[in-house]
Protein backbone atom coordinates (compact mmCIF):
# COMPACT_ATOMS: atom_id res chain seq x y z
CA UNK A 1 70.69 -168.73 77.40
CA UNK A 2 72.29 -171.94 78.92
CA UNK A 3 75.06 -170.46 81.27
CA UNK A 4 77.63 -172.19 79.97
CA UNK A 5 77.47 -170.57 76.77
CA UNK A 6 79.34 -167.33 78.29
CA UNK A 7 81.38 -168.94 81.93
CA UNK A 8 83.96 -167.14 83.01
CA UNK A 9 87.67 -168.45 82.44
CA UNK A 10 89.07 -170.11 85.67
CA UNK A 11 91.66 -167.33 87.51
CA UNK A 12 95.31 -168.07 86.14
CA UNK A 13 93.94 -170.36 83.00
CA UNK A 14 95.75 -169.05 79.96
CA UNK A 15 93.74 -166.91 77.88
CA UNK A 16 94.48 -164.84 74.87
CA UNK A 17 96.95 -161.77 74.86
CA UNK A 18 96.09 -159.03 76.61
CA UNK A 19 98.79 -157.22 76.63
CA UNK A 20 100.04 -154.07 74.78
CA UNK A 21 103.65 -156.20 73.48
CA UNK A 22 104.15 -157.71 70.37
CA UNK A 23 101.64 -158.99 69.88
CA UNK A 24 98.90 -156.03 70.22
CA UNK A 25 99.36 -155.34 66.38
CA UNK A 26 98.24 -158.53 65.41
CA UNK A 27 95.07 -158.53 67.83
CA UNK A 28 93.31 -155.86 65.39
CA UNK A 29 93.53 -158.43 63.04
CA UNK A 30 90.57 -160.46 62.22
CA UNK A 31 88.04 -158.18 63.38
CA UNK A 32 86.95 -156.39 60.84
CA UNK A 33 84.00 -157.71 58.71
CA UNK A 34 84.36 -159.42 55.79
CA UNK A 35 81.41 -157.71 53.94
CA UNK A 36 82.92 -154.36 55.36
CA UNK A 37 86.14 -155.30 52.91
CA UNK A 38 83.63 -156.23 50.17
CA UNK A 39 82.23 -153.07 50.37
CA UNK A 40 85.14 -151.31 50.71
CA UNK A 41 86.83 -152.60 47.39
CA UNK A 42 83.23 -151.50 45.64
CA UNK A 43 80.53 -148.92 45.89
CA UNK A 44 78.52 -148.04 48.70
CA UNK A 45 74.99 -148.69 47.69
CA UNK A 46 74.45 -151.07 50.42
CA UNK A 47 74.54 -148.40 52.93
CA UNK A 48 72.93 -145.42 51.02
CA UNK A 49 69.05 -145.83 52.17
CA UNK A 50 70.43 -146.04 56.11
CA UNK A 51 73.04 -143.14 55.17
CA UNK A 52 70.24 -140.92 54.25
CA UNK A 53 69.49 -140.62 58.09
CA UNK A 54 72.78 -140.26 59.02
CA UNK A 55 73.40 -137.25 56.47
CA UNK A 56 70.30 -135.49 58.70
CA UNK A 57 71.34 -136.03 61.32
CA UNK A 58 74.91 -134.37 60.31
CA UNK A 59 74.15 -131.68 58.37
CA UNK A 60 71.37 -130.50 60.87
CA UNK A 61 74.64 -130.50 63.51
CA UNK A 62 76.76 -128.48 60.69
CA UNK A 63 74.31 -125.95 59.97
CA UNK A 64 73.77 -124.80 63.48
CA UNK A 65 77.13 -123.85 63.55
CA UNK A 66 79.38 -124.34 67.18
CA UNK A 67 81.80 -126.54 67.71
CA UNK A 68 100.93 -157.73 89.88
CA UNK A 69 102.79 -154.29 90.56
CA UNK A 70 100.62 -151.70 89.26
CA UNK A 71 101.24 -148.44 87.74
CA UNK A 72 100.41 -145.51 90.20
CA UNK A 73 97.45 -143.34 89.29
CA UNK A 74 98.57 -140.71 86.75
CA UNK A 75 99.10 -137.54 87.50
CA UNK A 76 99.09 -134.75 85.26
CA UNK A 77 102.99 -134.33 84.54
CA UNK A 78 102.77 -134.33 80.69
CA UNK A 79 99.61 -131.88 80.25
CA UNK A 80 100.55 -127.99 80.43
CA UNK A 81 98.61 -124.80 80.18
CA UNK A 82 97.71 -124.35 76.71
CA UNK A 83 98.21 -120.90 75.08
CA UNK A 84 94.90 -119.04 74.45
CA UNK A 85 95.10 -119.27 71.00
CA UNK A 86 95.66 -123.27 71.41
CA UNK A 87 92.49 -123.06 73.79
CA UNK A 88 90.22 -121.80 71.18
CA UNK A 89 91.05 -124.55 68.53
CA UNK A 90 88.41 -127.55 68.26
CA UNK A 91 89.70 -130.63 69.71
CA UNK A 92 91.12 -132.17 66.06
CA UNK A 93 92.63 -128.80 65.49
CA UNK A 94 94.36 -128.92 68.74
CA UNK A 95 95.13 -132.35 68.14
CA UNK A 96 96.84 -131.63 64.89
CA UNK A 97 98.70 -128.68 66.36
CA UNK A 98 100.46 -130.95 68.40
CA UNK A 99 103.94 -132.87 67.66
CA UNK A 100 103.92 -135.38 67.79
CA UNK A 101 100.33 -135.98 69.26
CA UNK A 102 99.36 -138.85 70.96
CA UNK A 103 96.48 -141.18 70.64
CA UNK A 104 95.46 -142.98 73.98
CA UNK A 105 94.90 -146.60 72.35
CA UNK A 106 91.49 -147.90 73.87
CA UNK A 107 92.23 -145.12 76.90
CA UNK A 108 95.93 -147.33 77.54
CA UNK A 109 95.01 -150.87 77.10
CA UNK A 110 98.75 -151.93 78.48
CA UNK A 111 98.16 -149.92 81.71
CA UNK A 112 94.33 -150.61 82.64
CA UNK A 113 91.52 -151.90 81.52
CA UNK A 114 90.66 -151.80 78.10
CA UNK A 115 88.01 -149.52 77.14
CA UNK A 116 87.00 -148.63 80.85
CA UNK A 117 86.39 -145.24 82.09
CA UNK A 118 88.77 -146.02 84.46
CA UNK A 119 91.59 -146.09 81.65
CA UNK A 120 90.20 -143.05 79.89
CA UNK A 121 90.18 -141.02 83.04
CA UNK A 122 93.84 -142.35 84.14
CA UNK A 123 95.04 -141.43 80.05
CA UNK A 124 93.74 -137.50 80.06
CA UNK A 125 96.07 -137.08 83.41
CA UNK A 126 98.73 -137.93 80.97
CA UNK A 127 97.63 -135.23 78.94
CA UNK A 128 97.34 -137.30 75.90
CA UNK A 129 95.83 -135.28 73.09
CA UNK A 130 93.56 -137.89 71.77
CA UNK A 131 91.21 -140.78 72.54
CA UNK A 132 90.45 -143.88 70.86
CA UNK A 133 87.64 -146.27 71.30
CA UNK A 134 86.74 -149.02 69.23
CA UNK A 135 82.95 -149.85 69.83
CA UNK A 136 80.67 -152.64 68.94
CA UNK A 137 76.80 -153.06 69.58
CA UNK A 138 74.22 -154.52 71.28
CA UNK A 139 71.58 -156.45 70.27
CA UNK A 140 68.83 -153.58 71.90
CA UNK A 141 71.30 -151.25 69.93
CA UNK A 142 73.71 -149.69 72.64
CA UNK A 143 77.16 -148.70 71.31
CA UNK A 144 80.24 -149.21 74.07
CA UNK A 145 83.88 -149.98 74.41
CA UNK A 146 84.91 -152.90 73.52
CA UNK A 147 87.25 -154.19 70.70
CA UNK A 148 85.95 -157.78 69.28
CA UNK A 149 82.74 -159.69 68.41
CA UNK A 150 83.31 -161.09 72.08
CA UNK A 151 83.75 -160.32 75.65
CA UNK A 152 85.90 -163.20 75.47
CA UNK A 153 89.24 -161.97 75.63
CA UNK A 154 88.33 -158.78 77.27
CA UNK A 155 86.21 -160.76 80.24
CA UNK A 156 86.81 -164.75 79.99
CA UNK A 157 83.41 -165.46 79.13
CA UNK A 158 82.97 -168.65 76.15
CA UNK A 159 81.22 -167.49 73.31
CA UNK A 160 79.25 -164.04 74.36
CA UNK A 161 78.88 -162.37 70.99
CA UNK A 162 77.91 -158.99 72.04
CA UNK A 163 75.82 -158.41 69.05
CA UNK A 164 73.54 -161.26 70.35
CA UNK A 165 73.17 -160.04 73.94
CA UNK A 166 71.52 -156.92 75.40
CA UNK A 167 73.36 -153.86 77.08
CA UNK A 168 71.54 -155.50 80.38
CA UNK A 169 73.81 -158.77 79.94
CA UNK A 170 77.07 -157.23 79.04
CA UNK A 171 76.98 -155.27 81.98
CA UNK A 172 76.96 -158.74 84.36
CA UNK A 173 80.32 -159.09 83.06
CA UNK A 174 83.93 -156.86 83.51
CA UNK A 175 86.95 -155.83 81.87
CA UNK A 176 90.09 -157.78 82.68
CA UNK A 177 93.25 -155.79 83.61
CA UNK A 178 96.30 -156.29 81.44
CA UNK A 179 98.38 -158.96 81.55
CA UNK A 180 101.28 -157.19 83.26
CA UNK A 181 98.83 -155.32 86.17
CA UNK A 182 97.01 -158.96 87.01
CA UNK A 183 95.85 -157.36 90.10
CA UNK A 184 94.14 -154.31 88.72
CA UNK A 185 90.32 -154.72 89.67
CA UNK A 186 88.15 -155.27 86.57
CA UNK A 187 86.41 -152.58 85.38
CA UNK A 188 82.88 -151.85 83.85
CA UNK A 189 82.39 -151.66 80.12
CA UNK A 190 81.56 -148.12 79.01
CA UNK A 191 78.69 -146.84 76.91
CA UNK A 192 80.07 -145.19 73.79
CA UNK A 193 77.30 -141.65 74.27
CA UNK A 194 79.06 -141.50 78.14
CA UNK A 195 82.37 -141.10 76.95
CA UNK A 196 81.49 -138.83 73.77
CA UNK A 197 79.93 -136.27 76.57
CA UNK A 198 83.10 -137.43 78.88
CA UNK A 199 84.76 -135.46 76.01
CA UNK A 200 83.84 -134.04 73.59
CA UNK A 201 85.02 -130.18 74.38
CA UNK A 202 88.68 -131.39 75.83
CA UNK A 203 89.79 -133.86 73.04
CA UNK A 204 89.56 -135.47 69.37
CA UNK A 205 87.89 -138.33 69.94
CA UNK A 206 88.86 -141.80 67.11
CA UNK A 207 85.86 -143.95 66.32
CA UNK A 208 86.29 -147.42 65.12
CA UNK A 209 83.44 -149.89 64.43
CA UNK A 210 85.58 -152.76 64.68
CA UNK A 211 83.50 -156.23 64.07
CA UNK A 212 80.03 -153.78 63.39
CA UNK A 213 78.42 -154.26 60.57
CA UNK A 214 79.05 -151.98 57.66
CA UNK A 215 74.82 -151.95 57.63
CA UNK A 216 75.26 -150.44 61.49
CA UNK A 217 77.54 -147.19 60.11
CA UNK A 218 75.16 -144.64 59.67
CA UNK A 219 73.53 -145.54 62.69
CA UNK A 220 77.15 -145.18 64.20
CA UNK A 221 77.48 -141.72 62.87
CA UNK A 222 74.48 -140.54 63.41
CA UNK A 223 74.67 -141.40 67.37
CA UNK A 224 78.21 -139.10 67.22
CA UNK A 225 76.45 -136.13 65.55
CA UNK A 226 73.58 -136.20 68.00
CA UNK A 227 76.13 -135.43 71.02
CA UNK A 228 77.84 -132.45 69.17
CA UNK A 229 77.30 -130.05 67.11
CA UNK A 230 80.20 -129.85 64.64
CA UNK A 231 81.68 -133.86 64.17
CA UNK A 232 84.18 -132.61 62.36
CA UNK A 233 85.62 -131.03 65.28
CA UNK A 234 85.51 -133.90 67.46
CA UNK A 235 86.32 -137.08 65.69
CA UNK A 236 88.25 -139.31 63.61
CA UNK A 237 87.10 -141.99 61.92
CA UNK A 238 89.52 -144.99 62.67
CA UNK A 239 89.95 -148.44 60.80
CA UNK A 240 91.86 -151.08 58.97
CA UNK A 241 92.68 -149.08 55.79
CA UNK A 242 91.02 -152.02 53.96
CA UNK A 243 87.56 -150.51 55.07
CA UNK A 244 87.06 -148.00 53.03
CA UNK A 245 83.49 -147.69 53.74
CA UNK A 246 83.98 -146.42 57.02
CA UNK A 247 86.21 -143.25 55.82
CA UNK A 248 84.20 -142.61 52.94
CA UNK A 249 80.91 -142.46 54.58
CA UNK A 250 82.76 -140.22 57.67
CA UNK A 251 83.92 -138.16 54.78
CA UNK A 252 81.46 -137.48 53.19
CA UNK A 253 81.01 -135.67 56.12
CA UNK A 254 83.76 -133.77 56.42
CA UNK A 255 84.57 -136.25 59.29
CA UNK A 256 88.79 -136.84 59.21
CA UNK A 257 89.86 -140.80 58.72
CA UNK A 258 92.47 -142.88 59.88
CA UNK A 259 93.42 -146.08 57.72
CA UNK A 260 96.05 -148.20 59.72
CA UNK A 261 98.01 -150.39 57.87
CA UNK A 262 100.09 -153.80 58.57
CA UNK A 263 103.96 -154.10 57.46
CA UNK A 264 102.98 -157.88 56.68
CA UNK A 265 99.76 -156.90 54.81
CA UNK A 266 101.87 -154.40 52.46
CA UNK A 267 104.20 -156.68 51.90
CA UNK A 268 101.95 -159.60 50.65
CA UNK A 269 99.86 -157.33 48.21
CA UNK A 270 102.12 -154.18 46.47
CA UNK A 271 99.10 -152.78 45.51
CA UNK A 272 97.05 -152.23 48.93
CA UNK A 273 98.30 -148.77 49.14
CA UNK A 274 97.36 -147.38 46.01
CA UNK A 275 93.93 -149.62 45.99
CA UNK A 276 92.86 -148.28 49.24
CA UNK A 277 94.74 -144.43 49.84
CA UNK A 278 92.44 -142.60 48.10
CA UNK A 279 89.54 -142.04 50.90
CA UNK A 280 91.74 -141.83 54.02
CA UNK A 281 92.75 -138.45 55.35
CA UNK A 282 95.93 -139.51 58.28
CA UNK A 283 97.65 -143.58 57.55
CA UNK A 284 98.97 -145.72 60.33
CA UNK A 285 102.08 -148.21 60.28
CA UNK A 286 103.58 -150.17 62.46
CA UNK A 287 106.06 -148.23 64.32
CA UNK A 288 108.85 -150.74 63.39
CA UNK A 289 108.04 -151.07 59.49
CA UNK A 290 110.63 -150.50 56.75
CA UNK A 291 112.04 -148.08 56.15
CA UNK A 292 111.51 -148.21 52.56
CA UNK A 293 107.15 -148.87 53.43
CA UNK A 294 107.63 -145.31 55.62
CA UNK A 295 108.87 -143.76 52.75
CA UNK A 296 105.72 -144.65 50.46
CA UNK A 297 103.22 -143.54 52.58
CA UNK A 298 105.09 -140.54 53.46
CA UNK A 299 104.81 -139.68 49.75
CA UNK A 300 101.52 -139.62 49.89
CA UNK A 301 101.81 -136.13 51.64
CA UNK A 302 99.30 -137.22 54.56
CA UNK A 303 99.73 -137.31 58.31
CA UNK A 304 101.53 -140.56 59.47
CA UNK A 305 100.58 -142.07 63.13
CA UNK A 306 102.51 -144.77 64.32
CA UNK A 307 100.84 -148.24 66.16
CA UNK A 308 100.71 -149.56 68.54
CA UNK A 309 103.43 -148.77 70.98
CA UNK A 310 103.84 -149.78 74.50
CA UNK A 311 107.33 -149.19 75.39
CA UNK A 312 109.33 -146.10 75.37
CA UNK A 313 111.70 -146.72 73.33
CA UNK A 314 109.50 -147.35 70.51
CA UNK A 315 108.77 -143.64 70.17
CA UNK A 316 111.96 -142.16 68.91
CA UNK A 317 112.14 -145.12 66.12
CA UNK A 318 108.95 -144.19 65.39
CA UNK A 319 109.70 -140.13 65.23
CA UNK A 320 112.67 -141.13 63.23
CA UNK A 321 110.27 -142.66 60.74
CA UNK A 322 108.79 -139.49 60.54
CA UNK A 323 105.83 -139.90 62.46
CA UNK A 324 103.85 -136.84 63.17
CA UNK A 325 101.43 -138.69 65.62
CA UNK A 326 101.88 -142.00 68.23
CA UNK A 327 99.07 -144.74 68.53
CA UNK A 328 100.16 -145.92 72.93
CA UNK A 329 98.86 -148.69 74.31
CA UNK A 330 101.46 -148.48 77.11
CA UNK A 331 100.99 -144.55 78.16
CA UNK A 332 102.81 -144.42 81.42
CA UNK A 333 105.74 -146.14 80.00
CA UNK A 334 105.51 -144.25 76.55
CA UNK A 335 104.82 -140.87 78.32
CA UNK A 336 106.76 -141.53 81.30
């Protein structure tokens, strides 16, 4: 591959947003698939002969039974002893327990490097209750951290479409730190099965497949099973509530979802709620949203986590919408 297909970005040339402001929200957008909304809005048949494997694989698991200035390292200020009865609760249970509970987005991707073990390790000395990693994969079929079809954003490079490239060539490149922390170091991408055993026993761990195929699913899902013994215990399925394939595969699992929605999105199509609801098991809004678009989903009787915040202040708007769980980008200022 000619190397200017994938050069790095000159230091200091402007570069897409990186950090965890305004402008996080709309970075989810665009990622997802378009035959992933396709076959969302109709059956699943394309990925029933692949989701025959991952069903095995699953219900193998079930029956066995079991379960420039930079911000200072973290230190464990937020986390406390948990009661024994707490202790003994899976990692969603726990998770659910808390209020509100928090959801480290992409391990803090407004304090340190996306995605990075670095971030992930920095987020649990928060003592956030959750983790969230949106993964894509390989072309030799290793799942990792990182959020778009690209390293692009995430390293500078021009073009490098991780599907197209092998585990061996994504790790030649880095994560960039946030825009705020420009002198962070850059930070190794992380393979998805590292942070699942990273995890698995100390907290609920949020999936999403972000610009996979819907094809690559089962595969997905089946990789999560292998590394625990109960899924259900351990994850949450997380997407744009538009791709309904992902929950309903994960549920038919047992597997608990998270459909995020978009103030803007609602607004342009009334029906999107009631079109796409029905397979989700926890919704997402923006944390600033109507009032009145907080209300609706609220009536759906589900668990409602706010995105993506990165200040403090944004948490008490959003706990005044009545959210029972908080989406941070920015966990040392949210959590602070």
């Amino acid at each position: 591959m000619p190397p200017s297909r994938h050069r790095q970005r000159r230091p200091g040339a402007p570069g897409p947003h990186r950090d965890g402001g305004p402008q996080m929200a709309e970075d989810q957008r665009g990622h997802l698939p378009r035959r992933a909304l396709l076959i969302g809005a109709g059956s699943l048949a394309v990925l029933a002969a692949a989701g025959a494997a991952a069903r095995t694989v699953v219900g193998s698991r079930e029956a066995d039974g079991g379960q420039s200035p930079q911000p200072p390292e973290t230190s464990a200020r937020h986390s406390s002893p948990q009661p024994a009865a707490s202790a003994r609760l899976s990692p969603v249970a726990r998770m659910r327990s808390a209020r509100p509970f928090t959801v480290a987005h992409r391990g803090g991707s407004a304090d340190w490097p996306e995605g990075s073990q670095y971030a992930y390790q920095q987020a649990v000395r928060t003592g956030v209750d959750a983790l969230e990693m949106s993964v894509g994969r390989t072309s030799d079929g290793v799942w990792f951290g990182c959020h778009d079809r690209t390293l692009d954003r995430s390293s500078g490079t021009n073009g490098f479409v991780i599907a197209e490239h092998t585990w061996r060539e994504v790790q030649q490149h880095t994560i960039s730190p946030p825009a705020r922390y420009p002198d962070q170091p850059n930070r190794p991408y992380w393979r998805l099965d590292e942070f699942i055993e990273s995890y698995k026993s100390s907290h609920a761990l949020w999936i999403d497949p972000k610009a996979a195929e819907p094809e690559l699913y089962p595969e997905l899902l089946a990789l999560m099973a292998r590394h625990v013994r109960q899924p259900k215990e351990v994850f949450v399925a997380k997407s744009m509530a538009q791709n309904t394939a992902w929950a309903q595969l994960s549920g038919a699992h047992r597997i608990q979802s998270w459909g995020f929605y978009f103030s803007s999105d609602l607004d342009e199509d009334p029906q999107l709620l009631a079109r796409t609801q029905k397979p989700w098991t926890m919704f997402g809004l923006d944390w600033d949203a109507p009032a009145q678009q907080w209300r609706d989903l609220s009536a759906t009787g589900r668990p409602l986590v706010a995105h993506v915040l990165s200040q403090r202040a944004q948490r008490q708007v959003a706990l005044d919408h009545g959210a029972q769980g908080l989406m941070i980008a920015g966990v040392t200022e949210v959590l602070g």
